[in-house]
C-alpha atoms as a PDB file:
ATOM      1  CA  UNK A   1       0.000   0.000   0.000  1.00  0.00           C
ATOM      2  CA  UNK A   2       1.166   3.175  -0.797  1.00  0.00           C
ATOM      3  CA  UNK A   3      -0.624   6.876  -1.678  1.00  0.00           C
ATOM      4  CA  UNK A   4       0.684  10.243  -2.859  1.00  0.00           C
ATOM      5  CA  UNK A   5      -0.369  13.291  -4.123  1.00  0.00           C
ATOM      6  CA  UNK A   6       0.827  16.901  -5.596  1.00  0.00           C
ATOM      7  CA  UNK A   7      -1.566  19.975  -6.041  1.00  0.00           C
ATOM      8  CA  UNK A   8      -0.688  23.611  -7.382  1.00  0.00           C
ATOM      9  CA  UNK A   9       1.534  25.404  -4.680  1.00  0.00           C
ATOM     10  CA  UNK A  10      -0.168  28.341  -2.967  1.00  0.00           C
ATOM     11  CA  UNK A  11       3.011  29.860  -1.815  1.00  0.00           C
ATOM     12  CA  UNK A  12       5.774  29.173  -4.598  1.00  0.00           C
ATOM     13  CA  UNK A  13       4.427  30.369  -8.516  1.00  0.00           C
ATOM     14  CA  UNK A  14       3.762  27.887 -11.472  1.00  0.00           C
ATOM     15  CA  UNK A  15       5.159  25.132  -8.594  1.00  0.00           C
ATOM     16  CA  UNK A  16       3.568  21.881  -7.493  1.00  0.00           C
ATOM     17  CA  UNK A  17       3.727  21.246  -4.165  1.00  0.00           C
ATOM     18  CA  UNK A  18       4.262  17.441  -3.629  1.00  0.00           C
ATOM     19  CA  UNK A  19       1.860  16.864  -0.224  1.00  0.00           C
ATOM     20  CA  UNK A  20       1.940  13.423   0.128  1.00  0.00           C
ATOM     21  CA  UNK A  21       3.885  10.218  -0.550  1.00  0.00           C
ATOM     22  CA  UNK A  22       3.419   7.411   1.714  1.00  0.00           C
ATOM     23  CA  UNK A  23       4.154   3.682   1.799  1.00  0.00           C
ATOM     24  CA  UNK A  24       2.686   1.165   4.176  1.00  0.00           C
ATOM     25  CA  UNK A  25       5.113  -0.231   6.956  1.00  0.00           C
ATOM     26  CA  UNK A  26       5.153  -4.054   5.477  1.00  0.00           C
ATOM     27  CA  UNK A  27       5.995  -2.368   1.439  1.00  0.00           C
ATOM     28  CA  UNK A  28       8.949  -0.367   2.563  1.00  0.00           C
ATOM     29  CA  UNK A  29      12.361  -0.834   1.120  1.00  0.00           C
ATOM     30  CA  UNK A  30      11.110  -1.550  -2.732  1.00  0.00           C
ATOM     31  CA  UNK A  31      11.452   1.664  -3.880  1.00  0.00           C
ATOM     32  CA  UNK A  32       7.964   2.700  -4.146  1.00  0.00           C
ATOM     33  CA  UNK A  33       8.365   6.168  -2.709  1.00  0.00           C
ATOM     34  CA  UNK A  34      10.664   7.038  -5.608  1.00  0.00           C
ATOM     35  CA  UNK A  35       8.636   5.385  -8.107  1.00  0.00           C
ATOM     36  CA  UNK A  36       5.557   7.722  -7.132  1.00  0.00           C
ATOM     37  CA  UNK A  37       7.750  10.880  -6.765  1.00  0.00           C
ATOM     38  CA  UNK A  38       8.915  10.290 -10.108  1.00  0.00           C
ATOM     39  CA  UNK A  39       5.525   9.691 -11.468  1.00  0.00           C
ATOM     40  CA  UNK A  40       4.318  12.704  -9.452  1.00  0.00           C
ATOM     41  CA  UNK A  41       6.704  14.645 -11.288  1.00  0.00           C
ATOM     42  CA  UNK A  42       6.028  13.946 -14.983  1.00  0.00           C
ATOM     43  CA  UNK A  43       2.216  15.227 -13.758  1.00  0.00           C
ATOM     44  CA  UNK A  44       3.570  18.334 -12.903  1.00  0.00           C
ATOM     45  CA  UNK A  45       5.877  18.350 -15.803  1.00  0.00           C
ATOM     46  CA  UNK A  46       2.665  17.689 -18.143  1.00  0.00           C
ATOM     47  CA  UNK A  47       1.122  20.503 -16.383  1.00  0.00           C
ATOM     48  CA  UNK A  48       3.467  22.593 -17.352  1.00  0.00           C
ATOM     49  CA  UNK A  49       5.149  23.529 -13.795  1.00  0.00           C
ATOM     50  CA  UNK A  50       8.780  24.853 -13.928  1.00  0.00           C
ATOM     51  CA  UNK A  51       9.318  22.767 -10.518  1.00  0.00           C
ATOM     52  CA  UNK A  52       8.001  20.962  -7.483  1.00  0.00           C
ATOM     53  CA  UNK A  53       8.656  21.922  -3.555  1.00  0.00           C
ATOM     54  CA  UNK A  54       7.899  20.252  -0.747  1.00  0.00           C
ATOM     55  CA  UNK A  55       8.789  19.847   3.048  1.00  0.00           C
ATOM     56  CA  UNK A  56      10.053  17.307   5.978  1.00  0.00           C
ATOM     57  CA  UNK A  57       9.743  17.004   9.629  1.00  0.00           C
ATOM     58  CA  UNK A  58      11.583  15.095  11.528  1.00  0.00           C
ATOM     59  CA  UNK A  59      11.774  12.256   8.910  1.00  0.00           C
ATOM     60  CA  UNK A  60      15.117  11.010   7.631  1.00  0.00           C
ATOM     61  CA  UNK A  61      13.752   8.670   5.067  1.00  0.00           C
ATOM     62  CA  UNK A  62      12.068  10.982   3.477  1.00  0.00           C
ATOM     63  CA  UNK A  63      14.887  13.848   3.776  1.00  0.00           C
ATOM     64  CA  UNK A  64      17.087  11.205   2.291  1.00  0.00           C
ATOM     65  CA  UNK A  65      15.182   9.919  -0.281  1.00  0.00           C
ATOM     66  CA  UNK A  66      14.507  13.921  -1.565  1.00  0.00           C
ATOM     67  CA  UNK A  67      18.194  13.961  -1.891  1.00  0.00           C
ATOM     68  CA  UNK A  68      18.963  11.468  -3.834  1.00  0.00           C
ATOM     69  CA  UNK A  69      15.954  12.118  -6.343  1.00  0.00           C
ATOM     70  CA  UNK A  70      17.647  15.855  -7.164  1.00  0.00           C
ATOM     71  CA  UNK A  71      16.153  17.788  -4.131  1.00  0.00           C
ATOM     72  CA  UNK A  72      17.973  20.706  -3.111  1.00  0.00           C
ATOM     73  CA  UNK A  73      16.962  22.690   0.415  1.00  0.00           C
ATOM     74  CA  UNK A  74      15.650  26.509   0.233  1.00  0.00           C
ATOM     75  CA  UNK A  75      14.385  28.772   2.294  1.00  0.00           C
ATOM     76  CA  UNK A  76      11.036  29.803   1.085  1.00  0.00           C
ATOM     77  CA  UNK A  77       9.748  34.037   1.270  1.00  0.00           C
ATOM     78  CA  UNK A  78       7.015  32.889   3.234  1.00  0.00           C
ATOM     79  CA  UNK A  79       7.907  30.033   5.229  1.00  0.00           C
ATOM     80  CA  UNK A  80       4.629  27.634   5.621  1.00  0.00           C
ATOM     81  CA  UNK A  81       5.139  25.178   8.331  1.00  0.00           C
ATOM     82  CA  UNK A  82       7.099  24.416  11.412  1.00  0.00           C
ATOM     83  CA  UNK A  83       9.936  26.494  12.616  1.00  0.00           C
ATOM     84  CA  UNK A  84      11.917  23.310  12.192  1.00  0.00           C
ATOM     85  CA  UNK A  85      10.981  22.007   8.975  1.00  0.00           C
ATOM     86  CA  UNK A  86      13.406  21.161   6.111  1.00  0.00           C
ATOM     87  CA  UNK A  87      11.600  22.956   2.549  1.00  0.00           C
ATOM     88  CA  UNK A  88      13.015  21.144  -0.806  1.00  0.00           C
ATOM     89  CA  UNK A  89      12.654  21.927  -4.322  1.00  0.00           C
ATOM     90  CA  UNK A  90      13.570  20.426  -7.856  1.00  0.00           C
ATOM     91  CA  UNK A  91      13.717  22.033 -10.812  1.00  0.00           C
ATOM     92  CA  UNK A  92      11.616  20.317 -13.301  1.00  0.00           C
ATOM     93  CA  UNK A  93      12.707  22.326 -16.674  1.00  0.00           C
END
């Protein structure tokens, strides 16, 4: 089992904002959380987006698995979530 999910940013123009990707406890470790990312990204792509942001806390799977799919940290204007949490972004052009 395993979900995901990316919807127009509200705080980052002509930007999807990846808000979900999930996998099940028991289907971890397959690779399924890059498989949906990467599908997640040609929607955006067809969509016509010039890139995708997101944002972590206090996950290191996730963190990690943003970095090696081409993530890159930044500090967004207008910071919408935790004081602590990690915002990435990929360039999709």
């Amino acid at each position: 089992m395993a979900f995901a999910g990316v919807v127009p940013s509200t705080h980052v123009a002509n930007t999807g904002y990846l808000c979900r990707v999930g996998v099940a406890i028991p289907h971890r470790g397959r690779g399924l959380q890059v498989r949906l990312t990467r599908a997640l990204e040609a929607r955006a792509q067809r969509a016509g987006w010039m890139a995708i942001v997101s944002d972590t806390t206090d996950n290191c799977f996730s963190a990690n698995n943003f970095i090696r799919q081409g993530y890159r940290l930044f500090e967004p204007v207008s910071p919408w979530a935790w004081q602590h949490t990690l915002y990435w972004r990929k360039g999709l052009v």
